[in-house]
Protein backbone atom coordinates (compact mmCIF):
# COMPACT_ATOMS: atom_id res chain seq x y z
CA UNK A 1 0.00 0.00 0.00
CA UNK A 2 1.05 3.50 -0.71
CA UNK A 3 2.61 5.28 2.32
CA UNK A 4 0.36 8.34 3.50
CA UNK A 5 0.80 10.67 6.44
CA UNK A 6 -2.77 11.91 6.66
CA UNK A 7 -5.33 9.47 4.97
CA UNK A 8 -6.22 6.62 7.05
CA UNK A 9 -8.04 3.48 5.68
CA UNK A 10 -11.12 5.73 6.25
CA UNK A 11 -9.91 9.13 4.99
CA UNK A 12 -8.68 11.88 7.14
CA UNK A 13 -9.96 12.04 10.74
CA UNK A 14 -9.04 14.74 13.79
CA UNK A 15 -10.17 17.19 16.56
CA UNK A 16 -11.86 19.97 13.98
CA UNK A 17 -9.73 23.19 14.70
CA UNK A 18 -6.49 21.05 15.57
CA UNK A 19 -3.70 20.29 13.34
CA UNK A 20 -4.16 19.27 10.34
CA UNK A 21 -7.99 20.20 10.45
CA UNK A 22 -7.82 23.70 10.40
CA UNK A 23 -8.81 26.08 8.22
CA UNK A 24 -5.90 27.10 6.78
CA UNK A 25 -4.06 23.22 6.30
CA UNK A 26 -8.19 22.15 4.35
CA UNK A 27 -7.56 25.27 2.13
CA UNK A 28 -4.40 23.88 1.33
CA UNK A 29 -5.69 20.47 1.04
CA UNK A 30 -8.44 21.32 -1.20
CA UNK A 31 -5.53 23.21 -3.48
CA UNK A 32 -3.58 20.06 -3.47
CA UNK A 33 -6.97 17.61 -4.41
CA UNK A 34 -7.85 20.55 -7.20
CA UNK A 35 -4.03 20.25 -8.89
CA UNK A 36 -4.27 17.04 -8.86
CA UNK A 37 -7.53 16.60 -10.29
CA UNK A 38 -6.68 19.45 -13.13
CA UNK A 39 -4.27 17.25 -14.17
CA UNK A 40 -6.95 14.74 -15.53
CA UNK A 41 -9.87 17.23 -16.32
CA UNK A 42 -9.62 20.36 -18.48
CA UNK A 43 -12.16 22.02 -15.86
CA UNK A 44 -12.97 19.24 -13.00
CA UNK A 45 -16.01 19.45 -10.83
CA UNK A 46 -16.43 18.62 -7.03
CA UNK A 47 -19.35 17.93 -5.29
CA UNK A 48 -18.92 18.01 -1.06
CA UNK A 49 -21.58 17.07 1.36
CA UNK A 50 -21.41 17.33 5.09
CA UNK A 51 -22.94 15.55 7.82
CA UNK A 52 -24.13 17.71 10.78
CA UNK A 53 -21.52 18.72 12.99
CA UNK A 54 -20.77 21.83 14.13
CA UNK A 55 -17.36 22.24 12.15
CA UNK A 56 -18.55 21.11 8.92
CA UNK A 57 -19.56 24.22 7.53
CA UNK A 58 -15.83 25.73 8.89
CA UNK A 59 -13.79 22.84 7.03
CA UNK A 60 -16.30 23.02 3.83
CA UNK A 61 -16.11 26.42 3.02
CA UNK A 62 -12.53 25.94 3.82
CA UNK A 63 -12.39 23.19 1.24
CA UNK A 64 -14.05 24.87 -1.04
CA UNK A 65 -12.03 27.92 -1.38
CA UNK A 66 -9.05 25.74 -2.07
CA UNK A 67 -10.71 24.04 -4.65
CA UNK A 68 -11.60 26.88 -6.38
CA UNK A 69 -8.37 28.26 -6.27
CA UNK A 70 -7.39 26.05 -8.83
CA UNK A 71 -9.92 26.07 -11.19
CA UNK A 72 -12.25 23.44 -9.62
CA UNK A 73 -15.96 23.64 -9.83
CA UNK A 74 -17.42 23.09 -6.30
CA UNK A 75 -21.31 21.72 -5.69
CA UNK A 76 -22.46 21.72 -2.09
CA UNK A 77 -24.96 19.70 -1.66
CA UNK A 78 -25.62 20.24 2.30
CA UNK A 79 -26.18 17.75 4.75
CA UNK A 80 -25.97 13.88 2.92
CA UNK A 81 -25.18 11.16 4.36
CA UNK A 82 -22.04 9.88 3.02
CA UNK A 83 -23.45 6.75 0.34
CA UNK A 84 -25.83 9.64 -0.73
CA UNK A 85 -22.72 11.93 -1.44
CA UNK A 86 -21.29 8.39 -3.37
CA UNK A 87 -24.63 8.51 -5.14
CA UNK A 88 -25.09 12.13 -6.04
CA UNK A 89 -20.89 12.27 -7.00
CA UNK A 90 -21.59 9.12 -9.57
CA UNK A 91 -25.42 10.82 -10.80
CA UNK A 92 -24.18 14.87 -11.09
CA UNK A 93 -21.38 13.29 -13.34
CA UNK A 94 -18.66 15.26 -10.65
CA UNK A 95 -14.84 14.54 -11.06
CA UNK A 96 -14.68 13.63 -7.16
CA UNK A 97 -16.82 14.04 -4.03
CA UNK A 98 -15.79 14.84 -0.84
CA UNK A 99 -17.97 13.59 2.17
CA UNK A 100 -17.24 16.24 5.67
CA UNK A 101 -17.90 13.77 8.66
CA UNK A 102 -16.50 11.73 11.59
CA UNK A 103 -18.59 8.69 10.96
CA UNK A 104 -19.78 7.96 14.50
CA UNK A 105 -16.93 9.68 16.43
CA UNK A 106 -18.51 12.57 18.96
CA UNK A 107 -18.96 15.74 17.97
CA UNK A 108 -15.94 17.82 18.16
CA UNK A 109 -14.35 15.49 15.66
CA UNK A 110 -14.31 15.52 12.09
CA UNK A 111 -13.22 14.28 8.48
CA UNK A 112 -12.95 14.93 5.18
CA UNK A 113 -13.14 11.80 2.66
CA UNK A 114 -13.21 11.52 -0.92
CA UNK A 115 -15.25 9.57 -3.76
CA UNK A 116 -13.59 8.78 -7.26
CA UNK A 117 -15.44 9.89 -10.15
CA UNK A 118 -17.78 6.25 -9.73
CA UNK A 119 -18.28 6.59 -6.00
CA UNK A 120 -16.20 4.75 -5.02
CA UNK A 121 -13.51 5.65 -1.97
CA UNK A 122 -10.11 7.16 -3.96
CA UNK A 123 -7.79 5.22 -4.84
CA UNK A 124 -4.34 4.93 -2.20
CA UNK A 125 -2.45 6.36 -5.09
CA UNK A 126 -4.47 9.42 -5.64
CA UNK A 127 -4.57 10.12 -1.75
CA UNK A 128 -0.85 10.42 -1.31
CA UNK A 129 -0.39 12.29 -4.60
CA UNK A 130 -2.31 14.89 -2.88
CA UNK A 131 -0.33 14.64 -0.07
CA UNK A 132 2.61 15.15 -2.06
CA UNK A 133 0.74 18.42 -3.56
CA UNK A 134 0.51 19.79 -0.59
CA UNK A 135 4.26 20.51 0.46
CA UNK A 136 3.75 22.89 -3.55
CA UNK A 137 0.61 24.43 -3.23
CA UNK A 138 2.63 27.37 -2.23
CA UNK A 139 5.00 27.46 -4.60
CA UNK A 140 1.78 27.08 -7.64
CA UNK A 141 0.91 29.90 -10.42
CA UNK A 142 -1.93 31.20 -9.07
CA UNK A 143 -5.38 30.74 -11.14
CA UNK A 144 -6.57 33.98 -11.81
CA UNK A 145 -9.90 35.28 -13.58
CA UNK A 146 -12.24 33.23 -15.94
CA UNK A 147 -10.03 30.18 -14.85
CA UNK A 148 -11.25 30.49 -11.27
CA UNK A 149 -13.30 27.51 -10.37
CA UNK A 150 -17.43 28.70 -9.18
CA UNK A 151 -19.07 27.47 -6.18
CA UNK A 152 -23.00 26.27 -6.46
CA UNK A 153 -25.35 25.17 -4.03
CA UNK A 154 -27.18 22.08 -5.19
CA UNK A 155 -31.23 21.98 -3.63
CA UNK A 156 -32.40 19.08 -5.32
CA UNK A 157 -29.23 16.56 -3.62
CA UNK A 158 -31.53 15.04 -0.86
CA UNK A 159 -34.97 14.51 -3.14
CA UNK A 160 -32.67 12.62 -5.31
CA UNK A 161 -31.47 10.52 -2.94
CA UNK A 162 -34.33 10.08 -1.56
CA UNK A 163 -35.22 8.78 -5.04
CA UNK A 164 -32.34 6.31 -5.35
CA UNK A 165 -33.40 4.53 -2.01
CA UNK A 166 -36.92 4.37 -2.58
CA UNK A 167 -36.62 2.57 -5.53
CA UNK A 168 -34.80 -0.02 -3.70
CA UNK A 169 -37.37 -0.03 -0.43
CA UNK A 170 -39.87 -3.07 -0.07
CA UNK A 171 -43.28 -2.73 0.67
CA UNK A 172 -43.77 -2.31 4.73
CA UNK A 173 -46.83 -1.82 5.55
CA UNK A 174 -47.67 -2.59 8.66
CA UNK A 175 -44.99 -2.67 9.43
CA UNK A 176 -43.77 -0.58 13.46
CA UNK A 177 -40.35 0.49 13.58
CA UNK A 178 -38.46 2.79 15.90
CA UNK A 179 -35.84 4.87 14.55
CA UNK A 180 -32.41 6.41 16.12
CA UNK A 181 -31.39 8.90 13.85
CA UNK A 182 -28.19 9.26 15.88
CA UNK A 183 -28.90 13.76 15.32
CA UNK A 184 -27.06 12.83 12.26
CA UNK A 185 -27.03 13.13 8.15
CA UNK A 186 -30.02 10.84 8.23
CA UNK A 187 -32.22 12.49 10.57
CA UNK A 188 -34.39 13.83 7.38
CA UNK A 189 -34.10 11.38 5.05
CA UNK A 190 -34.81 7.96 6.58
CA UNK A 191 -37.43 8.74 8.37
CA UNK A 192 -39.14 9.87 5.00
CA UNK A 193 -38.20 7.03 2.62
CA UNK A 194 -39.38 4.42 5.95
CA UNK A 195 -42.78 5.96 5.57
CA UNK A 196 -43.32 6.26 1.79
CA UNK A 197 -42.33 2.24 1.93
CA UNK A 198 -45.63 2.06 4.47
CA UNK A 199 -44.02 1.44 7.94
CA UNK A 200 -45.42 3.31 11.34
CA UNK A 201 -41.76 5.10 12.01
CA UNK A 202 -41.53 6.45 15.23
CA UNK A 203 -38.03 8.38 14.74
CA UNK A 204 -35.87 9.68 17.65
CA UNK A 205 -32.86 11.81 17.57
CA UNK A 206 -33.81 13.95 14.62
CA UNK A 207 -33.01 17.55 16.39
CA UNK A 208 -28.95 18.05 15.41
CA UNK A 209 -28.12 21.31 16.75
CA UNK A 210 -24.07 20.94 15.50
CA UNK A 211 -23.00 19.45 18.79
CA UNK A 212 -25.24 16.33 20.04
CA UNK A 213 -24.71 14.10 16.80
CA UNK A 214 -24.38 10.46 18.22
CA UNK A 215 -23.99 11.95 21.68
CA UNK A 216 -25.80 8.55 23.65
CA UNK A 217 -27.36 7.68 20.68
CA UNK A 218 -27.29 5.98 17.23
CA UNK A 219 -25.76 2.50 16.09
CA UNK A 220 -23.18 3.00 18.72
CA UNK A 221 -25.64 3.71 21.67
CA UNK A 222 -28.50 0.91 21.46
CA UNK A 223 -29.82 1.76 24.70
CA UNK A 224 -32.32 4.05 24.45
CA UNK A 225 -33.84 2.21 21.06
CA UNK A 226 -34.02 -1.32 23.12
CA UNK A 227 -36.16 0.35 26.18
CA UNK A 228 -38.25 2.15 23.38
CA UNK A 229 -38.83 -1.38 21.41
CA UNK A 230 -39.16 -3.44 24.81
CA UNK A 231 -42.25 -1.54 25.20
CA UNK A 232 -44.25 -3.77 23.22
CA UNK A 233 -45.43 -0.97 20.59
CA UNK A 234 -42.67 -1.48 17.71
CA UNK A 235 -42.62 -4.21 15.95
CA UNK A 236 -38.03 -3.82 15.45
CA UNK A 237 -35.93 -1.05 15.87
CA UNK A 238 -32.87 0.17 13.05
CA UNK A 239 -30.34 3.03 14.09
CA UNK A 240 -27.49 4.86 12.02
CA UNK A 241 -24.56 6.40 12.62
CA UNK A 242 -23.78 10.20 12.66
CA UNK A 243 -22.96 10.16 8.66
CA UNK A 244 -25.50 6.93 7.87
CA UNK A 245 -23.30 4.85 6.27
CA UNK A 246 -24.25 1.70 8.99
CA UNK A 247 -27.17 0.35 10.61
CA UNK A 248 -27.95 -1.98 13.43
CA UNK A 249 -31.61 -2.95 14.18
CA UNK A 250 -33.33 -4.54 17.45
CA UNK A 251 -35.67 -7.44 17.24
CA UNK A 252 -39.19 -6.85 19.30
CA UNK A 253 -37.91 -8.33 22.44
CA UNK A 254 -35.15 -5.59 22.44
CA UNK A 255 -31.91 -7.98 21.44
CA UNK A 256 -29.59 -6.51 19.20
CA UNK A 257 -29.56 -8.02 15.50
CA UNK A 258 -25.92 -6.57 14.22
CA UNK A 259 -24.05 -7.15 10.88
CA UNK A 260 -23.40 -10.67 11.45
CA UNK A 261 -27.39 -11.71 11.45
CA UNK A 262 -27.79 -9.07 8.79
CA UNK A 263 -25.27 -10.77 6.05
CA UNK A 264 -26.73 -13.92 7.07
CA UNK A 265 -30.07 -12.95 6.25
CA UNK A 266 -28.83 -11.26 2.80
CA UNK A 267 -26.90 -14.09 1.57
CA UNK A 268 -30.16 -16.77 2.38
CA UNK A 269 -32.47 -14.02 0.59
CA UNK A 270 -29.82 -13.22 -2.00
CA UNK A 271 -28.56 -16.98 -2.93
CA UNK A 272 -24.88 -16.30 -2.32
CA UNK A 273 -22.40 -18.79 -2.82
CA UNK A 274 -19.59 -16.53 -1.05
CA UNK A 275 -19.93 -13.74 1.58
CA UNK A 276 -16.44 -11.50 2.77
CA UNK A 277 -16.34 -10.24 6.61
CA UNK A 278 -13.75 -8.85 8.93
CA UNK A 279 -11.73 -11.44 11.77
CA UNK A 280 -14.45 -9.56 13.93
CA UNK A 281 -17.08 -11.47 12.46
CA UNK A 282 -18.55 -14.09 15.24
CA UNK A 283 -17.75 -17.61 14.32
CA UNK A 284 -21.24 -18.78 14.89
CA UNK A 285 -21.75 -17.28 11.26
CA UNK A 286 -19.20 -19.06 9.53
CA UNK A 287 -20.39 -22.45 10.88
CA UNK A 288 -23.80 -21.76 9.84
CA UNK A 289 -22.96 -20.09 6.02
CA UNK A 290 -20.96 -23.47 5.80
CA UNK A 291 -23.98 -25.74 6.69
CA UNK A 292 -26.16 -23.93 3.77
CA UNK A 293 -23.00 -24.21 1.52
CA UNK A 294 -21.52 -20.72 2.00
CA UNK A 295 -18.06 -19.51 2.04
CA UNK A 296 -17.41 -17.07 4.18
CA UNK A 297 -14.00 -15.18 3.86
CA UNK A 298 -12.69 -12.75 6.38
CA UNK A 299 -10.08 -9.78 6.07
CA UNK A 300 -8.68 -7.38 8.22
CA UNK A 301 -11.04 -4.91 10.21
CA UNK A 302 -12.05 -2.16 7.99
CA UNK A 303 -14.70 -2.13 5.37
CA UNK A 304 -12.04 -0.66 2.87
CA UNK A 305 -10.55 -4.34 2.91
CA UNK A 306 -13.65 -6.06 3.08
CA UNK A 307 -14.24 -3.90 -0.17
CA UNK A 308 -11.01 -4.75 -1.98
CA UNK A 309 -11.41 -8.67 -1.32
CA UNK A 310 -15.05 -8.37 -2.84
CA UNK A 311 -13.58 -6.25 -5.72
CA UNK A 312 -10.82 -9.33 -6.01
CA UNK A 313 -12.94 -12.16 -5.98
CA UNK A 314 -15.85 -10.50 -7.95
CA UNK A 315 -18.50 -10.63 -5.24
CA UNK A 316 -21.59 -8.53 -4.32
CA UNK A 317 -22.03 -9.18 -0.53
CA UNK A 318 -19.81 -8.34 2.40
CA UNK A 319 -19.89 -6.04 5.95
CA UNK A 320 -18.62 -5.55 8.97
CA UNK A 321 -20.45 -6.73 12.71
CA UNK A 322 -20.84 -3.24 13.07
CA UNK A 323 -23.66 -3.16 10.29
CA UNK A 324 -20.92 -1.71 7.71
CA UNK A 325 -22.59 -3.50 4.67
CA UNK A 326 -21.53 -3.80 0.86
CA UNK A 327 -24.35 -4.70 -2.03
CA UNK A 328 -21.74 -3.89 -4.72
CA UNK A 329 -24.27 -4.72 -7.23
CA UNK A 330 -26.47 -1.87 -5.74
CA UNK A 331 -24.09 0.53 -4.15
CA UNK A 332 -20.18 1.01 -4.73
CA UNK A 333 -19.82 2.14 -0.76
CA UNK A 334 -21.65 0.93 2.00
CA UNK A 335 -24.97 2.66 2.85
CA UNK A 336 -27.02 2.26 6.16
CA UNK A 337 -30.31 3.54 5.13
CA UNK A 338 -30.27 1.08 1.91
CA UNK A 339 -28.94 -2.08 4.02
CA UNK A 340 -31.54 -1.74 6.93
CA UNK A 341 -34.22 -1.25 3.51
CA UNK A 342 -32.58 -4.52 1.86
CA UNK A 343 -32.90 -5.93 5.29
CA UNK A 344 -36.32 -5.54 5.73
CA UNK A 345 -36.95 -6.76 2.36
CA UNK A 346 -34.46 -9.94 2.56
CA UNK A 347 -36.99 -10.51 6.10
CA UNK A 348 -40.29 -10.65 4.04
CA UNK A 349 -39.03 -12.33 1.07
CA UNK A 350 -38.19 -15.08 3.41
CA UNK A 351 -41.03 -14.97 5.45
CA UNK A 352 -39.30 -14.40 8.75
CA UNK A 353 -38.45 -12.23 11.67
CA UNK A 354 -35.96 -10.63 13.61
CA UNK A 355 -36.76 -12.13 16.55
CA UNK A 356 -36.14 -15.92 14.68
CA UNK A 357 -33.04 -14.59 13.16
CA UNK A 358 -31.62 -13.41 16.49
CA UNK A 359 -32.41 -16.67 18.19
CA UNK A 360 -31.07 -19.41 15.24
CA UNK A 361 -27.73 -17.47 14.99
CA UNK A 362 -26.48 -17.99 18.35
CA UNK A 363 -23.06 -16.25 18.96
CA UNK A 364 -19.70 -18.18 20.44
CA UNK A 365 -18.92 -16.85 22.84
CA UNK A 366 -15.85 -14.63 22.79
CA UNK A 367 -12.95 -13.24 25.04
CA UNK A 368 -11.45 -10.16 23.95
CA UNK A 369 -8.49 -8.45 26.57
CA UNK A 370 -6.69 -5.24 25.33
CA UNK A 371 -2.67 -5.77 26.54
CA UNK A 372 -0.84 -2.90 26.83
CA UNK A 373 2.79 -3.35 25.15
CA UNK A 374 6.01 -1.11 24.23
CA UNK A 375 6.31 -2.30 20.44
CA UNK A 376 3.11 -3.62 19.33
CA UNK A 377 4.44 -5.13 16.05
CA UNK A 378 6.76 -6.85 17.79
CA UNK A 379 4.86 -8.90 19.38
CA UNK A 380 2.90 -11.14 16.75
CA UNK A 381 7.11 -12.01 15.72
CA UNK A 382 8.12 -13.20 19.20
CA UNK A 383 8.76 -16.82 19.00
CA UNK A 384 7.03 -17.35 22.61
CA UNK A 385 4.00 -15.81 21.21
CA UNK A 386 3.58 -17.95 17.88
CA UNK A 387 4.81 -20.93 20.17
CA UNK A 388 1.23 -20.13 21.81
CA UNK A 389 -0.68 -19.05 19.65
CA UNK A 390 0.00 -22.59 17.34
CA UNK A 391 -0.67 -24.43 20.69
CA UNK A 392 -4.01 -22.24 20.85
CA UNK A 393 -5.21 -23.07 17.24
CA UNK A 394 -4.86 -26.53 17.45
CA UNK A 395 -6.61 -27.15 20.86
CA UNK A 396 -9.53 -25.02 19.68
CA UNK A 397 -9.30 -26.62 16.18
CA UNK A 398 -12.66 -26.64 14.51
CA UNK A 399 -14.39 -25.31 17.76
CA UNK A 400 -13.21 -21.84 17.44
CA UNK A 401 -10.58 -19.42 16.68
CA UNK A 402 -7.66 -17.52 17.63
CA UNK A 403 -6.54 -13.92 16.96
CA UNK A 404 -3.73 -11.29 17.84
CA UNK A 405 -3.26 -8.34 16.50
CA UNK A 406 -1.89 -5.31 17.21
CA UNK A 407 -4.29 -2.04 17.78
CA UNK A 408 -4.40 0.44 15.11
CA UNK A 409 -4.61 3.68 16.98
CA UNK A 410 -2.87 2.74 20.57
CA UNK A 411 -0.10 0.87 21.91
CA UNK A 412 -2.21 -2.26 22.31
CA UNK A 413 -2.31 -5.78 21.35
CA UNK A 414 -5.98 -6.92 21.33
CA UNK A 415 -6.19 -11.16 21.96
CA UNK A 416 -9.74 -12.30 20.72
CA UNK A 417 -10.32 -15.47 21.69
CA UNK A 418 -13.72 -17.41 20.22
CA UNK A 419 -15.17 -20.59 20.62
CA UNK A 420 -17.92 -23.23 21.95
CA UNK A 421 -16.93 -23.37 25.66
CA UNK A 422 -16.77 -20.13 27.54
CA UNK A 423 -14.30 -21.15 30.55
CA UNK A 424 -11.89 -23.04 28.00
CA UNK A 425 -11.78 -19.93 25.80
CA UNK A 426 -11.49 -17.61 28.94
CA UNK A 427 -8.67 -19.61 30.02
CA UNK A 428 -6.88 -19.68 26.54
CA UNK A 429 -7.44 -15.85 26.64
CA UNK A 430 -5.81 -15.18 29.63
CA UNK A 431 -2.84 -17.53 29.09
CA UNK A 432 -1.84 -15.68 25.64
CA UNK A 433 -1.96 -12.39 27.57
CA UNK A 434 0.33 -13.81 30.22
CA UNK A 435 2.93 -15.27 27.45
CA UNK A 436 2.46 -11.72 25.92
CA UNK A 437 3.47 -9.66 28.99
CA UNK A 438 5.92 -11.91 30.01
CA UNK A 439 7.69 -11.84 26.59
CA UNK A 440 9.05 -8.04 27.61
CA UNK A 441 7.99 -6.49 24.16
């Protein structure tokens, strides 16, 4: 993979106001991406969407200005969530698109991601070309006059996303759902599309005022949706994320039905022969995939690699436990508010419930400990700790799994250990982290 100081597998993410999200370093970003993209289009256009943070409109008209400063046509199109800025980047016919969010990080944080011409996330190469533009944006001939790029505001973004989704949405009527908007890009927009379908949508959350998106709420924060479902007046409950781009849903009894029940239920409804997941994903769902004749192949965590193994193999279903979800044949990124629809459908096409699908996929259970270490990729090479971790993998073998790896944001090794008995994986657990700290890396 190409080296890159500031894109992460998920674009760029930060404290809005601190380095490198300020003002002035997203000007000079948005000079770099506007170079770069000049180089491939005479005059290139660039459509950004935000989600509903408090700092989005700072870092977007930041953006904005640098893109224009190089002859870059700039569309807002307001608050989207992020597949709808995918959609509205691939339908507007825009060079790139450029999504303003922190997924479902609190408030005071922020990002800035961008869409390739098709929608899909840009390439690795792309991102550090534009970091390389941005040590020269200084040093650039300045784009004077009829050259300058314009800025637009674009007021029909959200009906025609709106319009996208509903022609994917099943018929629900009758349908009682409870809906956690998480004060986020959704908090318009699903509740609508939910309703033209024919459900009852009772939707909470739906009052951002720039500082409360998924404060206690949304995919992240089930609580408040269970107690609302456990009353016995919704028939399931779905929730997003702050920019929409993952659902989880609640069966009627209040138990949480996550990505792992929701690829399940796809790949029955959908006739898969193959489905891609992270090593998150539970083992209970490759066991039962395996008993209806489906392969089930896992990557590392992060839908971007779930992504490129479904790009590799030609396939059309993956996700993430988190309710990350890819219909590649539908979508080229994942979208929350079309999975939880193409949930809902995959439900009455089989003729079943939440409630059964939460109950016949029953989880392994699982031990995972956080280690704290001084060189985290150090570790998975110590010969003590692949001595153990062999030993591990061929007690559990074909009764669960084992997995090390080192954190991606802290100095952390995180040991997941999975399988049928509880004390003999809690026990397997806790010896790995004892080999680990005793092997002084």
């Amino acid at each position: 993979m190409t080296q890159r100081q500031f894109f992460g597998t998920d674009g760029i993410r930060a404290v809005a106001g601190e380095y490198p999200l300020t003002p002035l370093w997203v000007m000079q970003l948005g000079a770099a991406a506007g170079e770069v993209l000049r180089g491939r289009s005479v005059r290139p256009s660039v459509v950004i969407g935000k989600d509903t943070r408090q700092s989005g409109d700072m870092l977007e008209a930041a953006l904005a200005a640098g893109l224009t400063s190089r002859g870059v046509n700039v569309t807002h199109l307001g608050v989207l969530p992020t597949p709808g800025v995918s959609y509205l980047t691939r339908e507007l016919h825009a060079d790139a698109g450029v999504v303003i969010s922190a997924s479902h990080n609190p408030y005071q944080d922020n990002g800035i991601k961008f869409f390739g011409a098709t929608g899909e996330k840009l390439s690795d190469a792309l991102e550090a070309e534009m970091e390389t533009m941005l040590s020269r944006v200084t040093d650039l001939v300045p784009v004077t006059g009829v050259d300058m790029g314009s800025v637009t505001n674009y007021t029909e973004a959200e009906r025609l996303y709106a319009s996208f989704l509903r022609s994917h949405a099943p018929d629900l009527s009758g349908l009682r759902i409870a809906m956690d908007c998480a004060n986020g890009a959704a908090y318009r927009v699903a509740p609508r599309i939910f309703q033209a379908a024919g459900a009852d949508v009772f939707a909470v959350y739906t009052n951002p005022d720039g500082r409360n998106i998924n404060r206690g709420c949304g995919s992240t924060h089930l609580g408040h949706l269970k107690q609302l479902v456990r009353g016995d007046t919704f028939d399931l409950g779905v929730a997003f994320d702050g920019d929409a781009d993952r659902c989880l849903f609640v069966d009627s009894r209040g138990n949480e039905v996550h990505g792992d029940h929701m690829l399940l239920l796809a790949a029955r409804a959908r006739k898969e022969r193959s489905v891609v997941t992270t090593i998150m994903s539970n083992m209970a769902l490759e066991v039962i995939l395996q008993t209806g004749g489906v392969a089930l192949e896992r990557t590392a965590v992060g839908d971007r690699y779930v992504y490129e193994r479904m790009q590799a193999k030609g396939l059309t279903l993956g996700g993430e436990q988190s309710g990350h979800l890819l219909f590649l044949d539908v979508s080229p990124t994942g979208d929350g508010v079309l999975s939880a629809l193409l949930t809902l459908k995959a439900m009455r096409q089989l003729g079943t419930t939440l409630d059964a699908l939460h109950d016949e996929l029953v989880m392994f259970p699982q031990t995972l400990i956080s280690v704290p270490v001084k060189d985290k990729q150090a570790v998975s090479r110590d010969p003590q700790v692949q001595a153990a971790l062999r030993a591990a993998e061929v007690q559990l073998s074909g009764r669960g799994r084992v997995n090390v790896r080192p954190s991606g944001t802290e100095s952390l090794v995180r040991v997941m250990v999975e399988g049928q008995d509880a004390a003999e994986i809690h026990d397997l657990a806790r010896h790995l982290v004892n080999v680990i700290e005793g092997c002084g890396v």
